[in-house]
PDB file of N, CA and C in Angstrom:
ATOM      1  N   UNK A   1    -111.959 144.787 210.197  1.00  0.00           N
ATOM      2  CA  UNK A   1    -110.786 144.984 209.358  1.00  0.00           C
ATOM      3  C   UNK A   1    -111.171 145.841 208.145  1.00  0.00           C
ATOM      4  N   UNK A   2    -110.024 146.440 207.844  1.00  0.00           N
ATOM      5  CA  UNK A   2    -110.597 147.761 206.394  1.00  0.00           C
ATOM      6  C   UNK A   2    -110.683 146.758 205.226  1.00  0.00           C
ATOM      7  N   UNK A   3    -111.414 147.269 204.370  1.00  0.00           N
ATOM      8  CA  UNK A   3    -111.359 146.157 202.885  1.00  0.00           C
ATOM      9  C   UNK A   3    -110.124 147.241 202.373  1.00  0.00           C
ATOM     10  N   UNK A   4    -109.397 146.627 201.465  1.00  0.00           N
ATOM     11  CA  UNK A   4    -107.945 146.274 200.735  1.00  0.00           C
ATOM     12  C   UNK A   4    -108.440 147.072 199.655  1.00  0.00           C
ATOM     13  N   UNK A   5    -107.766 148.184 199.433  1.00  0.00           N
ATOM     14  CA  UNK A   5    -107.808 148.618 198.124  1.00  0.00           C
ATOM     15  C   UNK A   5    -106.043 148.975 197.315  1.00  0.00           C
ATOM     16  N   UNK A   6    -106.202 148.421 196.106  1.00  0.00           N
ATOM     17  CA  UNK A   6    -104.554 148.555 195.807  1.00  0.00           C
ATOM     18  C   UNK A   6    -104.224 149.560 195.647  1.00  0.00           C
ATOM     19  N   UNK A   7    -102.955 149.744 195.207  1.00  0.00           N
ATOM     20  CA  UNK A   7    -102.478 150.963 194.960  1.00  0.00           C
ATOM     21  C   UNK A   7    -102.481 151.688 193.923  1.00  0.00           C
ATOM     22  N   UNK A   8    -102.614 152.985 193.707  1.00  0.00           N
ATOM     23  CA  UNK A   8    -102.716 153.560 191.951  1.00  0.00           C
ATOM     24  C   UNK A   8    -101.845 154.347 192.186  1.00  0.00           C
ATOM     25  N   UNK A   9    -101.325 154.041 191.155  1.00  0.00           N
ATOM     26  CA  UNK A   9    -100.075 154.787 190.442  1.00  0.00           C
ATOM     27  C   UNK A   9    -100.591 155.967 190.399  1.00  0.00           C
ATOM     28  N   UNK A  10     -99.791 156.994 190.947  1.00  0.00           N
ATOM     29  CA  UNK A  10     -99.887 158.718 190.996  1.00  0.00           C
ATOM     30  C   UNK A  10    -100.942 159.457 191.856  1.00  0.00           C
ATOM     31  N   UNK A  11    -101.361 159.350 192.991  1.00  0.00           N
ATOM     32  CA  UNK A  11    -102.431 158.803 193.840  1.00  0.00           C
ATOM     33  C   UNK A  11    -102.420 160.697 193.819  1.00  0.00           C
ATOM     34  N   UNK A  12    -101.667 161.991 193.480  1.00  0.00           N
ATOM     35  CA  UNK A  12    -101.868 163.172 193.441  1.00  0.00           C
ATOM     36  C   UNK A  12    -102.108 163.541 191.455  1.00  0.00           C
ATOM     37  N   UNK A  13    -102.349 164.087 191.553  1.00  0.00           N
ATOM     38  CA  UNK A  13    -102.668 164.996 190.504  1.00  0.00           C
ATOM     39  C   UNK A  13    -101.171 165.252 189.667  1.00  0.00           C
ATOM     40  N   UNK A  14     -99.950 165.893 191.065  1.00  0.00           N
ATOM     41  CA  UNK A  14     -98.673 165.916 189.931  1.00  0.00           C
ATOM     42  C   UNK A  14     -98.044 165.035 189.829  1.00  0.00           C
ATOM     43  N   UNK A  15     -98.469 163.787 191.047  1.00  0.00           N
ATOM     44  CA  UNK A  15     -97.571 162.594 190.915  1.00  0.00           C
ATOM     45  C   UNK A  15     -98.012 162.309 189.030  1.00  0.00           C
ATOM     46  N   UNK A  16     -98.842 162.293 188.684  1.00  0.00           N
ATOM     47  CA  UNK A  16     -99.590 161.315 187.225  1.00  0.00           C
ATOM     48  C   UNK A  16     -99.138 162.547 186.481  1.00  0.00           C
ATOM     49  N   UNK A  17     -98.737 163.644 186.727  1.00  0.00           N
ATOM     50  CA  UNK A  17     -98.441 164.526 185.695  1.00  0.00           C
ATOM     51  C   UNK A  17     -96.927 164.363 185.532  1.00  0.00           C
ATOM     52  N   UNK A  18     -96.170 164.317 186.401  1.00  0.00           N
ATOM     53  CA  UNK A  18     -94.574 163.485 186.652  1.00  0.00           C
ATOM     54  C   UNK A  18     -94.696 162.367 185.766  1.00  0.00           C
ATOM     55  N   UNK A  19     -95.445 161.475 185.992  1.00  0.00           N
ATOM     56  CA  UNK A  19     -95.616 160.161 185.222  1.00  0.00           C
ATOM     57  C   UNK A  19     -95.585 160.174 183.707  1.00  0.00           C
ATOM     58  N   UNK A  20     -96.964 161.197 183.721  1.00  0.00           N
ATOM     59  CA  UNK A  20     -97.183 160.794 181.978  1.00  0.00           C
ATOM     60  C   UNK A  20     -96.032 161.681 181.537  1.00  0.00           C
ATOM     61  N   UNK A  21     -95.436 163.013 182.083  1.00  0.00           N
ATOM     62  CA  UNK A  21     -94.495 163.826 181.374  1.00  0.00           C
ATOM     63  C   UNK A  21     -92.787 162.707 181.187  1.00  0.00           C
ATOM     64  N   UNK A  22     -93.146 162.056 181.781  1.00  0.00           N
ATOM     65  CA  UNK A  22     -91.610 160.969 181.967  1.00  0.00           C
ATOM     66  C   UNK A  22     -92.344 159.727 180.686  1.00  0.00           C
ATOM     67  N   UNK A  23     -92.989 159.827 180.634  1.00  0.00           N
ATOM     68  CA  UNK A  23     -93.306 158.535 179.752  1.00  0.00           C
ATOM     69  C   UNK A  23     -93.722 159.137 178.110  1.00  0.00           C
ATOM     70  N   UNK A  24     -93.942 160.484 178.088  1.00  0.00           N
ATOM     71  CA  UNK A  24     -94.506 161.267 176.591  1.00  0.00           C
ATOM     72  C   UNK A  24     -92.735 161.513 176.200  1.00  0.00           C
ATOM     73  N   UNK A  25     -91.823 161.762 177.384  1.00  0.00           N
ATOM     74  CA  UNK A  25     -90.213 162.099 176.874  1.00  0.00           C
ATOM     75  C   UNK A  25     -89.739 160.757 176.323  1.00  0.00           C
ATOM     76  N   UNK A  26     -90.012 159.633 177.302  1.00  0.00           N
ATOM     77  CA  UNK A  26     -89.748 158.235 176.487  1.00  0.00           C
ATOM     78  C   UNK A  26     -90.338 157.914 175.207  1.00  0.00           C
ATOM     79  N   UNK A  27     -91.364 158.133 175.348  1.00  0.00           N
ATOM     80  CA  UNK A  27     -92.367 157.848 173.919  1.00  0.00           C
ATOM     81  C   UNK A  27     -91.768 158.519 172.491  1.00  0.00           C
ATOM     82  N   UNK A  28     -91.001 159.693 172.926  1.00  0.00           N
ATOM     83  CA  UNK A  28     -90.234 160.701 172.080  1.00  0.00           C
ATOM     84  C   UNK A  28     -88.754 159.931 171.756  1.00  0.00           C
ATOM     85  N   UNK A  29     -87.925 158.947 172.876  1.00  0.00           N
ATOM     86  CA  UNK A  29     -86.666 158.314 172.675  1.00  0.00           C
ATOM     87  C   UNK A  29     -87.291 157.230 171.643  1.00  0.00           C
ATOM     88  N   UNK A  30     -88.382 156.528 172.048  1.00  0.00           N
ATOM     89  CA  UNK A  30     -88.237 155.504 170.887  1.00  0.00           C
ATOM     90  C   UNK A  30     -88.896 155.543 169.338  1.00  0.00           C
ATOM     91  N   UNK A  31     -89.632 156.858 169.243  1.00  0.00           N
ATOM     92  CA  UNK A  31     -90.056 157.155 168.509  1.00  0.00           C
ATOM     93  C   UNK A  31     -88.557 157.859 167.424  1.00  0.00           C
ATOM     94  N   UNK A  32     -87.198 158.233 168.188  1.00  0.00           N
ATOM     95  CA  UNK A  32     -86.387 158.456 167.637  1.00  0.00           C
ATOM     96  C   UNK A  32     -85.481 157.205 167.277  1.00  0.00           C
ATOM     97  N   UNK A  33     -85.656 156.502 168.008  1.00  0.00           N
ATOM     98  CA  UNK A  33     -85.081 155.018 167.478  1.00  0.00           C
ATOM     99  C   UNK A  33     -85.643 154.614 166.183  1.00  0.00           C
ATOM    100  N   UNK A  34     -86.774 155.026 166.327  1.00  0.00           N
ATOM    101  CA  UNK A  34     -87.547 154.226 165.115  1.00  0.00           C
ATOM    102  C   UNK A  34     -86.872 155.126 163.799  1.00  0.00           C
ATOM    103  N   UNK A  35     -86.140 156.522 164.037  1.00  0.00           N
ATOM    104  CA  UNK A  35     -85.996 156.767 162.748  1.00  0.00           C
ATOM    105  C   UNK A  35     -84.684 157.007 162.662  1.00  0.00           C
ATOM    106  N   UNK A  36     -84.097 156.527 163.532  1.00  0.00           N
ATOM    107  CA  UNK A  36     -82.762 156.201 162.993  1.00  0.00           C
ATOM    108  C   UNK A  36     -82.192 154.829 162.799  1.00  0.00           C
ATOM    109  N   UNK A  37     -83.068 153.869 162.736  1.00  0.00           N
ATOM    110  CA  UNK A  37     -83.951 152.474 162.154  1.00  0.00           C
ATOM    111  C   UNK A  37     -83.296 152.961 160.848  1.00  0.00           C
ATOM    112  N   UNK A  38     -84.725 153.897 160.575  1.00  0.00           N
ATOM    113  CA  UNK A  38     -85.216 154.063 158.894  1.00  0.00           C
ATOM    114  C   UNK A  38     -84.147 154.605 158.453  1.00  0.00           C
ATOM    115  N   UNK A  39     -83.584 155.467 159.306  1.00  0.00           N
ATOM    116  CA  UNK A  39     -81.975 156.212 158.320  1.00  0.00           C
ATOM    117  C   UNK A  39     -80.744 155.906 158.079  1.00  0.00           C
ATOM    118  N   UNK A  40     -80.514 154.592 158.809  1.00  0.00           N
ATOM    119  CA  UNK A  40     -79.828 153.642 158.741  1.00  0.00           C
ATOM    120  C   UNK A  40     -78.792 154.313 159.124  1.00  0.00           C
ATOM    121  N   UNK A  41     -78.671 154.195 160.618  1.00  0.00           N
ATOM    122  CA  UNK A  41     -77.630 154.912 161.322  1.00  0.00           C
ATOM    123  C   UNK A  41     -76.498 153.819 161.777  1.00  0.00           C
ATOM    124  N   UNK A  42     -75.795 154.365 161.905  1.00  0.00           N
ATOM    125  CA  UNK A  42     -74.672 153.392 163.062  1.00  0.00           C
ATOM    126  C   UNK A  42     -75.143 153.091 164.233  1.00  0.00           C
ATOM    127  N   UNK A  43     -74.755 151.115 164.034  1.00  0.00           N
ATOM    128  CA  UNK A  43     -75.260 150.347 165.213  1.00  0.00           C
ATOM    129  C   UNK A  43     -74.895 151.268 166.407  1.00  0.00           C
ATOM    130  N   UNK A  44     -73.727 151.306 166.916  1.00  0.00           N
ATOM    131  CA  UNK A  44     -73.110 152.065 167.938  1.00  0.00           C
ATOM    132  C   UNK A  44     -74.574 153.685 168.058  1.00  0.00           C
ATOM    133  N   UNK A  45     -74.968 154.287 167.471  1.00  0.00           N
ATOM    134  CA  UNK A  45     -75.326 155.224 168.097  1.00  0.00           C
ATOM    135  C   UNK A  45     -76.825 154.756 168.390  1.00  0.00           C
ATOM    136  N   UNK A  46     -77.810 153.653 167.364  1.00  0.00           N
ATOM    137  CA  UNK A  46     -78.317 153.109 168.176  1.00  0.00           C
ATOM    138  C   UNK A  46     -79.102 152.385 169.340  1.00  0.00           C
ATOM    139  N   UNK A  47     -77.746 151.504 169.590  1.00  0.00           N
ATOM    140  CA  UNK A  47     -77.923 151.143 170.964  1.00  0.00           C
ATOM    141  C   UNK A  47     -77.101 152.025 171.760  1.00  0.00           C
ATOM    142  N   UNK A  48     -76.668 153.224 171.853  1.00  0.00           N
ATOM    143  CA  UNK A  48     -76.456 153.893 172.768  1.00  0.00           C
ATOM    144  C   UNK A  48     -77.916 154.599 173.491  1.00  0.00           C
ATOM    145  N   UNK A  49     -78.676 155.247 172.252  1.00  0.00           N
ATOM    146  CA  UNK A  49     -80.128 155.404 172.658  1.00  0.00           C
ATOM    147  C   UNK A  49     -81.198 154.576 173.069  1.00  0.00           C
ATOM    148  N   UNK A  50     -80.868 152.852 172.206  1.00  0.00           N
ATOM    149  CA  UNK A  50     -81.716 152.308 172.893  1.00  0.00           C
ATOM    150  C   UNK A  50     -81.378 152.027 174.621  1.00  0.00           C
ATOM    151  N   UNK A  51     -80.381 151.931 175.104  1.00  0.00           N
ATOM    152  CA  UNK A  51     -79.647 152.162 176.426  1.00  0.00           C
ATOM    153  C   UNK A  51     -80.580 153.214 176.851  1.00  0.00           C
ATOM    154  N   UNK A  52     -80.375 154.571 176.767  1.00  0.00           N
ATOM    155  CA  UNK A  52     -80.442 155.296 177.301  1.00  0.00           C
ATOM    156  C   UNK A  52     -82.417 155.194 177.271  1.00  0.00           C
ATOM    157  N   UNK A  53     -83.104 154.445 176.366  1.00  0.00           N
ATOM    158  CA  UNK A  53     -84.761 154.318 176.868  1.00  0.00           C
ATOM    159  C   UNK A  53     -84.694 153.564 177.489  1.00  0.00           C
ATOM    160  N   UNK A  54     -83.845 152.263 177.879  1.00  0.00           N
ATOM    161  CA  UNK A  54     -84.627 151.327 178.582  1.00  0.00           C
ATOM    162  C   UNK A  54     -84.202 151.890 180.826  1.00  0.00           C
ATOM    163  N   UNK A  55     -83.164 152.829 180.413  1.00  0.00           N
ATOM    164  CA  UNK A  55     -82.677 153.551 181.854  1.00  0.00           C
ATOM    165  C   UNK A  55     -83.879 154.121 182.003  1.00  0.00           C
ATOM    166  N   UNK A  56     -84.706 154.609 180.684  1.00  0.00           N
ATOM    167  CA  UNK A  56     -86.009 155.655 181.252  1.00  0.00           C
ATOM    168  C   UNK A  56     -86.900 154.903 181.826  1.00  0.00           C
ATOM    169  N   UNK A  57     -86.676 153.580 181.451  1.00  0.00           N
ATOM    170  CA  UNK A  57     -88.075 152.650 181.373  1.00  0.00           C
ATOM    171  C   UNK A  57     -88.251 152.213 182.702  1.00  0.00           C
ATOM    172  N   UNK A  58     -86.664 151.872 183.243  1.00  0.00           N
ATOM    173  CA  UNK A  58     -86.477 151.391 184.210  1.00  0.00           C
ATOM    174  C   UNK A  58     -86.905 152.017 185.232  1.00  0.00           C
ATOM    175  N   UNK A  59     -86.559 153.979 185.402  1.00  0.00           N
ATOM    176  CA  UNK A  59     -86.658 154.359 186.093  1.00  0.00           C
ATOM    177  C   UNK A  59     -88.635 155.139 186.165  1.00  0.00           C
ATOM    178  N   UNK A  60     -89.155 154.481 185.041  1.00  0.00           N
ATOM    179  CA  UNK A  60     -90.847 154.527 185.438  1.00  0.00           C
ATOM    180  C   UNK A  60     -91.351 153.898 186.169  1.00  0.00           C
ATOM    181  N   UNK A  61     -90.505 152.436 186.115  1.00  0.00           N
ATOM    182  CA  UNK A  61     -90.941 151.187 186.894  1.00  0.00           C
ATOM    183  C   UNK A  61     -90.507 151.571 188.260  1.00  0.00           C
ATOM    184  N   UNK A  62     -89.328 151.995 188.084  1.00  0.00           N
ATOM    185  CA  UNK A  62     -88.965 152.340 190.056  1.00  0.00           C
ATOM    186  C   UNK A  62     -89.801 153.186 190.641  1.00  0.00           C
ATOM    187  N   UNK A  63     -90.272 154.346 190.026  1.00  0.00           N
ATOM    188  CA  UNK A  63     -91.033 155.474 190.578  1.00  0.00           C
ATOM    189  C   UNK A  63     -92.561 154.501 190.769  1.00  0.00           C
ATOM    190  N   UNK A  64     -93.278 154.112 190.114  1.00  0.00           N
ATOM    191  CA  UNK A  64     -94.038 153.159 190.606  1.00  0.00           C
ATOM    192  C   UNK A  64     -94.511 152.260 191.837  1.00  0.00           C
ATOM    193  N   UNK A  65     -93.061 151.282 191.883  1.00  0.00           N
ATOM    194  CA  UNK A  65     -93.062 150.560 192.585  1.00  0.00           C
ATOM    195  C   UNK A  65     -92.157 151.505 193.511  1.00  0.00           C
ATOM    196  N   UNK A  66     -91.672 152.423 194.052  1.00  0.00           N
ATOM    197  CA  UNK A  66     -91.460 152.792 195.220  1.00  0.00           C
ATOM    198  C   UNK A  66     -92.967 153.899 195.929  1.00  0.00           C
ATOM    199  N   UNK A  67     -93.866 154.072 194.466  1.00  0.00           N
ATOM    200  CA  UNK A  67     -95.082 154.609 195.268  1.00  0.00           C
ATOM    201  C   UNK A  67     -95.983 153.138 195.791  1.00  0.00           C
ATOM    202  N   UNK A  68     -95.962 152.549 195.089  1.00  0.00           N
ATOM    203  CA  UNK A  68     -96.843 151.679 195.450  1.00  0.00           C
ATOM    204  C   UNK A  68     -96.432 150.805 196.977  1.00  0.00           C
ATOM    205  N   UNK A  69     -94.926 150.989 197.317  1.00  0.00           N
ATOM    206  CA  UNK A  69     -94.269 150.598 198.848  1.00  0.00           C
ATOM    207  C   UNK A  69     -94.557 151.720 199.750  1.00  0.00           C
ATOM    208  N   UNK A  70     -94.849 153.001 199.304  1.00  0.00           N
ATOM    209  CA  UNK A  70     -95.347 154.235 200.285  1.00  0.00           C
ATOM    210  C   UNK A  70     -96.798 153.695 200.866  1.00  0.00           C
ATOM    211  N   UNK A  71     -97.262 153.435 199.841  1.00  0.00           N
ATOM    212  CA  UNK A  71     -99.002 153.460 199.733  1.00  0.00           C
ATOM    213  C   UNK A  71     -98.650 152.191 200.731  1.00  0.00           C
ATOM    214  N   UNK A  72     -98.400 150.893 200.610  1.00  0.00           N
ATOM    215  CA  UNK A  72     -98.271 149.454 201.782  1.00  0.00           C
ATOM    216  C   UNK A  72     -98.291 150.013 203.582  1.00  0.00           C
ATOM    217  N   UNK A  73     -97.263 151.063 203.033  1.00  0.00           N
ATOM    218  CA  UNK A  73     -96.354 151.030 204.373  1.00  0.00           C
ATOM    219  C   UNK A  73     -97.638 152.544 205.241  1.00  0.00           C
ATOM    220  N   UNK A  74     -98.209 153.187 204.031  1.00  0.00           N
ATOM    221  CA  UNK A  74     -99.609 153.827 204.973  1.00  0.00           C
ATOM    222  C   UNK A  74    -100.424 153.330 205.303  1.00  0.00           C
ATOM    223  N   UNK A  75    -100.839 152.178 204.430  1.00  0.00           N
ATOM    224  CA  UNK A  75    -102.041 151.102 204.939  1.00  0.00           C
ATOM    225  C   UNK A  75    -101.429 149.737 206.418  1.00  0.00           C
ATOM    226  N   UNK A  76    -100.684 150.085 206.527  1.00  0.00           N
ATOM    227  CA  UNK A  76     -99.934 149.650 207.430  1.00  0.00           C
ATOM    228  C   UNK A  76    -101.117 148.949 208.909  1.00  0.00           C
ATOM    229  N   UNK A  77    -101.292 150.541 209.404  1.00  0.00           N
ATOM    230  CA  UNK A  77    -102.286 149.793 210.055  1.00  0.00           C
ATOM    231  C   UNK A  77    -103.210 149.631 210.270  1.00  0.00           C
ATOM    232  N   UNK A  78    -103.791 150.021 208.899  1.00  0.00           N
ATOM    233  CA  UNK A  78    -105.233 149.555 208.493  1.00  0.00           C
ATOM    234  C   UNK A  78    -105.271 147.984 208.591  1.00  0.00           C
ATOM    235  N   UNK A  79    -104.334 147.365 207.585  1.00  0.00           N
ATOM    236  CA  UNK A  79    -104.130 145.777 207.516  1.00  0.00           C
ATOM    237  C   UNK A  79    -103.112 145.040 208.170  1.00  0.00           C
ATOM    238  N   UNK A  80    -102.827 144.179 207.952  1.00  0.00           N
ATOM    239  CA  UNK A  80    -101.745 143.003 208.455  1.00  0.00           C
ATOM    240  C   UNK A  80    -100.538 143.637 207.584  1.00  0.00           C
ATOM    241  N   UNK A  81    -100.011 143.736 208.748  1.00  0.00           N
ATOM    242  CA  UNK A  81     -98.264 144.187 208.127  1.00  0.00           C
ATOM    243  C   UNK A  81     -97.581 143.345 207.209  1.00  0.00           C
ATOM    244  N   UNK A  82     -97.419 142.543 207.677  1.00  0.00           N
ATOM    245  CA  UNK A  82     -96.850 140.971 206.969  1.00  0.00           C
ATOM    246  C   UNK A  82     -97.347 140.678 205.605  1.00  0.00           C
ATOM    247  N   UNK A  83     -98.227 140.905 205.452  1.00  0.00           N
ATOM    248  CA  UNK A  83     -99.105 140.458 204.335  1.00  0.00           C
ATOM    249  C   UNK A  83     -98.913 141.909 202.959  1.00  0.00           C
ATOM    250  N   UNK A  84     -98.688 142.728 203.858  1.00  0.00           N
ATOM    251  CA  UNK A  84     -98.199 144.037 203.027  1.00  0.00           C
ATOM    252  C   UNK A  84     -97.074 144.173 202.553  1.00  0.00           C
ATOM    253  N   UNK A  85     -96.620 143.316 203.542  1.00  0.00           N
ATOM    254  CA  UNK A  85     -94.740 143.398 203.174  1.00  0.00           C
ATOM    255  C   UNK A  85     -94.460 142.500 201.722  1.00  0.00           C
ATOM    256  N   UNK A  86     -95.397 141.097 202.055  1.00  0.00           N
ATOM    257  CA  UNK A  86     -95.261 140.068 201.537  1.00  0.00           C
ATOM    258  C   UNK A  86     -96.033 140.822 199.712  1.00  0.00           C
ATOM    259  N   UNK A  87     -97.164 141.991 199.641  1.00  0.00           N
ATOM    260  CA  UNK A  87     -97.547 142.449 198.223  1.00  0.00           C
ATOM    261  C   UNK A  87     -96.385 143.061 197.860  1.00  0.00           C
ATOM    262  N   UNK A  88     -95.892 143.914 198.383  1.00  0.00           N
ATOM    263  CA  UNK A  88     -94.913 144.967 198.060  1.00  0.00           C
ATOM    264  C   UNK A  88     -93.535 144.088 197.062  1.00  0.00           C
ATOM    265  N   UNK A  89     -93.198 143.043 198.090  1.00  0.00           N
ATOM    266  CA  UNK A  89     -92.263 142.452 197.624  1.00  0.00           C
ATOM    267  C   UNK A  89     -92.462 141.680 196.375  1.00  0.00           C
ATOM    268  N   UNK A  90     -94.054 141.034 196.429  1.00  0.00           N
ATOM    269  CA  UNK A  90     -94.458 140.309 194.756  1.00  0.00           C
ATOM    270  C   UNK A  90     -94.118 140.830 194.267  1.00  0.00           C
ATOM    271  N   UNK A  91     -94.693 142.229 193.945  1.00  0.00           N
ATOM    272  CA  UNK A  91     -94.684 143.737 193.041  1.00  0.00           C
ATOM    273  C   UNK A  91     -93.295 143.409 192.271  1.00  0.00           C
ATOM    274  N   UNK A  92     -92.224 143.975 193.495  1.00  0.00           N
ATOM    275  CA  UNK A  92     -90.841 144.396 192.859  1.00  0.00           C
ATOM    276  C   UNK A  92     -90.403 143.296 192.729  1.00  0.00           C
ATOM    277  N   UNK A  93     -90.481 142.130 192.817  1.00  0.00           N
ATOM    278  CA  UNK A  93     -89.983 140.705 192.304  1.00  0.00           C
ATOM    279  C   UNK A  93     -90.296 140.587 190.819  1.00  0.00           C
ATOM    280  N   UNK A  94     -92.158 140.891 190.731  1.00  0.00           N
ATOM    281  CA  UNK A  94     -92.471 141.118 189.050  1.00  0.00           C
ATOM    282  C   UNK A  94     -91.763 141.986 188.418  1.00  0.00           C
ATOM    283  N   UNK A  95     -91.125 143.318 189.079  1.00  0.00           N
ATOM    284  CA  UNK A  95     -90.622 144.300 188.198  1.00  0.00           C
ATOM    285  C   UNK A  95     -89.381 143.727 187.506  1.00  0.00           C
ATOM    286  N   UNK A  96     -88.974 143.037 188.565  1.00  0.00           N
ATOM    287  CA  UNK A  96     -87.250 142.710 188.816  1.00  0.00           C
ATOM    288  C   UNK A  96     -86.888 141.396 187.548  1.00  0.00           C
ATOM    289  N   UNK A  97     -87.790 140.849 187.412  1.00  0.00           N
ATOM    290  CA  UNK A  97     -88.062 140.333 186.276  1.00  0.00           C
ATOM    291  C   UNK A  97     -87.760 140.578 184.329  1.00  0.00           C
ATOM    292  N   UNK A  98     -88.409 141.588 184.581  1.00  0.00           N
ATOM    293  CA  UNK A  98     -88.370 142.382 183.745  1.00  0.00           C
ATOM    294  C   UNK A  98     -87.485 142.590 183.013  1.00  0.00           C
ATOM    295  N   UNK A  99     -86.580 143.115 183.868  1.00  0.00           N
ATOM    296  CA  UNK A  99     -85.622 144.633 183.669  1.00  0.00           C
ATOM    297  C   UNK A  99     -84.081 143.361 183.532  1.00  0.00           C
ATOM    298  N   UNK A 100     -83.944 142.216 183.840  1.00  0.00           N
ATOM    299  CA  UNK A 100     -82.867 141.088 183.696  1.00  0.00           C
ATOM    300  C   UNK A 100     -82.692 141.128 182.211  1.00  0.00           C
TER     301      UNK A 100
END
């Protein structure tokens, strides 16, 4: 049987360049939250932005966890199917968590 190695996030070169460029644009939404914090903006505009980071946030976590169900479903038959099905699903159960 193959030994088990998990999955890494961005397993190409542009997948992790996709990644960090989606997460340096987020880093930029809440870094603008923070100063319209300090400038004492209207609630309404906000949480319209904080909305619109946690859609970003969400959608880091999906890109993730739908690589990390690619990566299961190639190791496929290296390992026990079942048992792959059964990580995949922990995974997005932890994500799913989360994001409630």
């Amino acid at each position: 049987m193959a030994q088990e190695s998990p999955a890494q996030v961005g397993q190409t070169e542009e997948d992790r360049r996709k990644l960090i460029a989606r997460l340096r644009r987020l880093e930029g939404q809440i870094r603008g939250l923070q100063s319209m914090i300090e400038q004492r903006r209207e609630c309404e505009e906000i949480l319209t932005q904080l909305a619109a980071a946690k859609v970003a946030m969400n959608q880091v976590g999906l890109n993730v966890i739908a690589h990390a169900m690619k990566e299961c479903l190639r190791q496929s038959e290296e390992m026990d199917r079942d048992r792959l099905i059964d990580d995949a699903l922990e995974v997005f159960l932890k994500y799913v968590k989360c994001v409630q």
